[in-house]
Protein backbone atom coordinates (compact mmCIF):
# COMPACT_ATOMS: atom_id res chain seq x y z
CA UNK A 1 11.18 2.48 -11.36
CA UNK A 2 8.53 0.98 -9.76
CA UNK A 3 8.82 -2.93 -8.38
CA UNK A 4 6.74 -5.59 -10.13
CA UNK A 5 4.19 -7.20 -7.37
CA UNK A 6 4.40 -10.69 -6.79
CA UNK A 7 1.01 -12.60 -6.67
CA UNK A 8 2.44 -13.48 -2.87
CA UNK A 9 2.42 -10.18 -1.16
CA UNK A 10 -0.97 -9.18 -2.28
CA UNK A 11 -2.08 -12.43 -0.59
CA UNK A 12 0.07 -11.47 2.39
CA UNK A 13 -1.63 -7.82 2.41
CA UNK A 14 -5.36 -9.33 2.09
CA UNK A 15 -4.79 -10.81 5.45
CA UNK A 16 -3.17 -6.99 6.54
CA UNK A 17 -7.02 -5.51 6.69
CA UNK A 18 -8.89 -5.95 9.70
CA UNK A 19 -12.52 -5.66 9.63
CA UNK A 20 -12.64 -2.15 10.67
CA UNK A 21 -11.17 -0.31 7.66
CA UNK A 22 -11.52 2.74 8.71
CA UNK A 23 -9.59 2.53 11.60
CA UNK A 24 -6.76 0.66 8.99
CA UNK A 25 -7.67 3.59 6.69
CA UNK A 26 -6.94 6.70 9.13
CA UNK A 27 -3.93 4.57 10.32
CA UNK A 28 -2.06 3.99 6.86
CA UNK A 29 -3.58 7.51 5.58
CA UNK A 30 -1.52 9.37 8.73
CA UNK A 31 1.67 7.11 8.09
CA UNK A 32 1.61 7.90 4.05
CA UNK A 33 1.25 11.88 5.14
CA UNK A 34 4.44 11.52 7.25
CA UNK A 35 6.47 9.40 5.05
CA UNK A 36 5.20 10.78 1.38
CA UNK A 37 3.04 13.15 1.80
CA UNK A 38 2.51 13.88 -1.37
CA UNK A 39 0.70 10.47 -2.69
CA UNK A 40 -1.35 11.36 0.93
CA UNK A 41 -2.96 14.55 -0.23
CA UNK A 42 -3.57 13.05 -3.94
CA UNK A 43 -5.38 10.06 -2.73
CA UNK A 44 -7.46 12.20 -0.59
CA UNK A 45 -7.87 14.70 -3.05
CA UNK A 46 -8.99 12.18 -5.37
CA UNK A 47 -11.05 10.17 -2.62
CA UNK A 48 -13.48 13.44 -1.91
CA UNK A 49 -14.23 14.14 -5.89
CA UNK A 50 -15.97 10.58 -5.86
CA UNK A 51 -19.13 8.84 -4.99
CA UNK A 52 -17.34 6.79 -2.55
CA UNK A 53 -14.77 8.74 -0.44
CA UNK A 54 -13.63 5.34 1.77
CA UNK A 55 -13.23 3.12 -0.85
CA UNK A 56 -11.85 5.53 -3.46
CA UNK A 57 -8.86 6.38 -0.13
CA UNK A 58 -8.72 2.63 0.74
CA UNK A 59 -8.08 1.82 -2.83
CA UNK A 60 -4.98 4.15 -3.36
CA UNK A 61 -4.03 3.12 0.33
CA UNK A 62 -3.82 -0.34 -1.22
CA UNK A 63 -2.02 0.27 -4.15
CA UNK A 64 0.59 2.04 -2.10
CA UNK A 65 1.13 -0.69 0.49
CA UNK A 66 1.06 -3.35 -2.18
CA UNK A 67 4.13 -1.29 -3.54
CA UNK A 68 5.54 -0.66 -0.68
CA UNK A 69 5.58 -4.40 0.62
CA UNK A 70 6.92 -5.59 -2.65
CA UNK A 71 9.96 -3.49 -2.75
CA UNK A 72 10.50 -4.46 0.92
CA UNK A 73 10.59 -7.58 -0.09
CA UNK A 74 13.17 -7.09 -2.83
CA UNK A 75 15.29 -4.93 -0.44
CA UNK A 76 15.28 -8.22 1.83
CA UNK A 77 16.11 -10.49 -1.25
CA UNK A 78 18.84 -8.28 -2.37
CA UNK A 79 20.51 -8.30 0.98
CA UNK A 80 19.81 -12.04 1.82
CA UNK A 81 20.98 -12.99 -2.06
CA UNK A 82 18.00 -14.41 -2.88
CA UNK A 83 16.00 -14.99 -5.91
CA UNK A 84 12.65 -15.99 -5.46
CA UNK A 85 12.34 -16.84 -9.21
CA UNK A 86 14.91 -19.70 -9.02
């Protein structure tokens, strides 16, 4: 199942671009191919069939890492006992 993303780590991944998206883009696309390669070819599957290639890739690359972050997070509230709803 997938995690729930708190308002909080999509503010915490804003700050995560740089300027240069590209370089974040190629960066994040080559670590997705080695860890789940899978969502890596769809997104850039998907990403060439549009009008904009970059922001079509940066998009999914997003979604992923907004994912990704949130169930780090609950991986480190599970093992510190915490519930950040209290």
């Amino acid at each position: 199942m997938l995690p729930v993303v708190h308002e909080n780590i999509g503010y915490s991944l804003q700050r995560e671009i740089p300027e240069d998206d590209h370089v974040y883009l190629l960066e994040q696309m080559d670590r997705i191919y080695e860890t789940n390669p899978c969502i890596a070819r769809f997104i850039d599957n998907y990403a060439i069939e549009t009008d904009d290639p970059v922001g079509a890739a940066l998009c999914g690359v997003m979604i992923y890492r907004l994912l990704e972050s949130q169930a780090e997070a609950e991986e480190l509230n599970d093992l510190l006992k915490y519930d950040p709803d209290e």
